[in-house]
C-alpha atoms as a PDB file:
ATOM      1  CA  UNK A   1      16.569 -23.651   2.720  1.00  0.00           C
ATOM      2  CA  UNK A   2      12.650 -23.894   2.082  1.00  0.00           C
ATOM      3  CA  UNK A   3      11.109 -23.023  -1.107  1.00  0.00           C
ATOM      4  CA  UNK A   4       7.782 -21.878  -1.067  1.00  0.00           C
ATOM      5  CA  UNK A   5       5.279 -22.120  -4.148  1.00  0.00           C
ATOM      6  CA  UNK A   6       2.784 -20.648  -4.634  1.00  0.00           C
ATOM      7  CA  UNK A   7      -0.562 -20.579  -7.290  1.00  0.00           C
ATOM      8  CA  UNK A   8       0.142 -18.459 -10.357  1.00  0.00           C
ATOM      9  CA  UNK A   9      -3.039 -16.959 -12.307  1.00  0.00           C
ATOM     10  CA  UNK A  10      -2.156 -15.474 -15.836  1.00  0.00           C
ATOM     11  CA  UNK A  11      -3.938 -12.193 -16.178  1.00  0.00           C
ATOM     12  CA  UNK A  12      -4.017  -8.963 -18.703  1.00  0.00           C
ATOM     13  CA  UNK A  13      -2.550  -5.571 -16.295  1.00  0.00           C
ATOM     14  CA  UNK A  14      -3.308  -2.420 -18.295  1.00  0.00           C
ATOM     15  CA  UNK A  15      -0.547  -0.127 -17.363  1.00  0.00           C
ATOM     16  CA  UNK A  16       0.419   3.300 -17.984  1.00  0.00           C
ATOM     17  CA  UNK A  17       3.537   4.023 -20.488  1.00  0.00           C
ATOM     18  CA  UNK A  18       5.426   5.573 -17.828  1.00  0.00           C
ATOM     19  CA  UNK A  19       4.454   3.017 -15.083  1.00  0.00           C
ATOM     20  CA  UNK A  20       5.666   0.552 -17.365  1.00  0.00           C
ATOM     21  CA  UNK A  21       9.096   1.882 -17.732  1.00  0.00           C
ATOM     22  CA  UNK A  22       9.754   2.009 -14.673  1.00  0.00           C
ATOM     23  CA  UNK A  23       8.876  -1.034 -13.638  1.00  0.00           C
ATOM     24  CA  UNK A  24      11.276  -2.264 -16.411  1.00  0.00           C
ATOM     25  CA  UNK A  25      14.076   0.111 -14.604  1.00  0.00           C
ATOM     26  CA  UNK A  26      14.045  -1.344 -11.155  1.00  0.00           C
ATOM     27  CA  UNK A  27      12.833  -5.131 -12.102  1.00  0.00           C
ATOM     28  CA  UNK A  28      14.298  -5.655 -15.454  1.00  0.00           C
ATOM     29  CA  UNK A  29      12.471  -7.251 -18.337  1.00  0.00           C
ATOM     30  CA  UNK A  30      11.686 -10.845 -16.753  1.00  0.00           C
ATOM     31  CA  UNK A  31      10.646  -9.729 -13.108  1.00  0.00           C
ATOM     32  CA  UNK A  32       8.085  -7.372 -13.738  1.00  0.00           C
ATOM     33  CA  UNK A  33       5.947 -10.111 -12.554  1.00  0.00           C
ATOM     34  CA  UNK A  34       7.644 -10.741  -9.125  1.00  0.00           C
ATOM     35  CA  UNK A  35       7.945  -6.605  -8.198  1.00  0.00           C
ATOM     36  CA  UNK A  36       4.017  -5.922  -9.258  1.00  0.00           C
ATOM     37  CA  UNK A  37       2.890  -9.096  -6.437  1.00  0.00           C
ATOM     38  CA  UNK A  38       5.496  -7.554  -3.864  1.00  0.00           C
ATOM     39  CA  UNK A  39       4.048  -4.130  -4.419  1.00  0.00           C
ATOM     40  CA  UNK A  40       0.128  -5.659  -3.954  1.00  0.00           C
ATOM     41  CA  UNK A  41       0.727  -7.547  -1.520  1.00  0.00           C
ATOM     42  CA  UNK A  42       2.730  -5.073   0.854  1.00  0.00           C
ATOM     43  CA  UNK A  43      -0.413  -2.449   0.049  1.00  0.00           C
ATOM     44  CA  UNK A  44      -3.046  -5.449   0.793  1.00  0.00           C
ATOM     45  CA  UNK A  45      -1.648  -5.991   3.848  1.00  0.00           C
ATOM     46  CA  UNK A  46      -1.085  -3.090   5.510  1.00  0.00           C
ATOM     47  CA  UNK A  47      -2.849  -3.043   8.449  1.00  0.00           C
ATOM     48  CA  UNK A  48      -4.747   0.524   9.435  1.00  0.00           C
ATOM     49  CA  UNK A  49      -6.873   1.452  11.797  1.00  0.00           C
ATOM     50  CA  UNK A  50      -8.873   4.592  11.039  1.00  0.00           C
ATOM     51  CA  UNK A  51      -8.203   5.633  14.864  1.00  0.00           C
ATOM     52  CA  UNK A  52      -4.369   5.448  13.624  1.00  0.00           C
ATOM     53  CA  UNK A  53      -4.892   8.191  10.455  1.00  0.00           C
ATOM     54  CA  UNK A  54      -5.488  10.828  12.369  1.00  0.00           C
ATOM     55  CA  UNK A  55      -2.976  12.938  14.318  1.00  0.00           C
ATOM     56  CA  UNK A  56      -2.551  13.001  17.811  1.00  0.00           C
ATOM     57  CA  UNK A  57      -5.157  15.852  19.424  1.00  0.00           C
ATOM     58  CA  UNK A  58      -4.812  17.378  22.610  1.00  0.00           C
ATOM     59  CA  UNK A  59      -8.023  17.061  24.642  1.00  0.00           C
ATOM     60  CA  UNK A  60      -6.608  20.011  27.374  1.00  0.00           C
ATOM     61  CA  UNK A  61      -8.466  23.174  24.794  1.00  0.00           C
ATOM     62  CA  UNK A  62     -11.873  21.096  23.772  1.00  0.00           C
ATOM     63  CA  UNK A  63     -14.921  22.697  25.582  1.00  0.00           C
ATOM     64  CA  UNK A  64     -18.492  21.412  26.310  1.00  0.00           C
ATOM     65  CA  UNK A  65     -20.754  23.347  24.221  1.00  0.00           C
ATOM     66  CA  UNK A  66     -22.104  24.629  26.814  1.00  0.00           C
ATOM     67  CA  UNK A  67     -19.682  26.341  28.325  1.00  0.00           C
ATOM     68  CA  UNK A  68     -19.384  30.260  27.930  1.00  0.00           C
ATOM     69  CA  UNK A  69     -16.128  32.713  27.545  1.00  0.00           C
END
């Protein structure tokens, strides 16, 4: 079993009331920490294409401009 370690940087997180307690629900008082760098880095690295946002079109009833009814 490896044990990876890693940098730590103290910082200040401003955080809403509510956001707070429920943080403190699913981590518990000493793991805040650990849940708020799982959560940042699963939304840093998502990877998203803007040619994946958008739903699936079906080119069969797009018309040139130019054509006429």
């Amino acid at each position: 079993m490896y044990v990876v370690m890693y940098m730590v940087r103290k910082t200040t997180l401003l955080l809403r009331d509510d956001v707070y307690q429920m943080l403190k629900e699913k981590a518990g008082n000493k793991k805040i920490s650990n849940l708020v760098n799982e959560i940042i880095i699963e939304y840093f690295t998502k990877k998203s294409s803007m040619f994946g946002s958008m739903k699936h079109v079906d080119i069969r009833d797009l018309r040139d401009h130019g054509d006429r009814l």
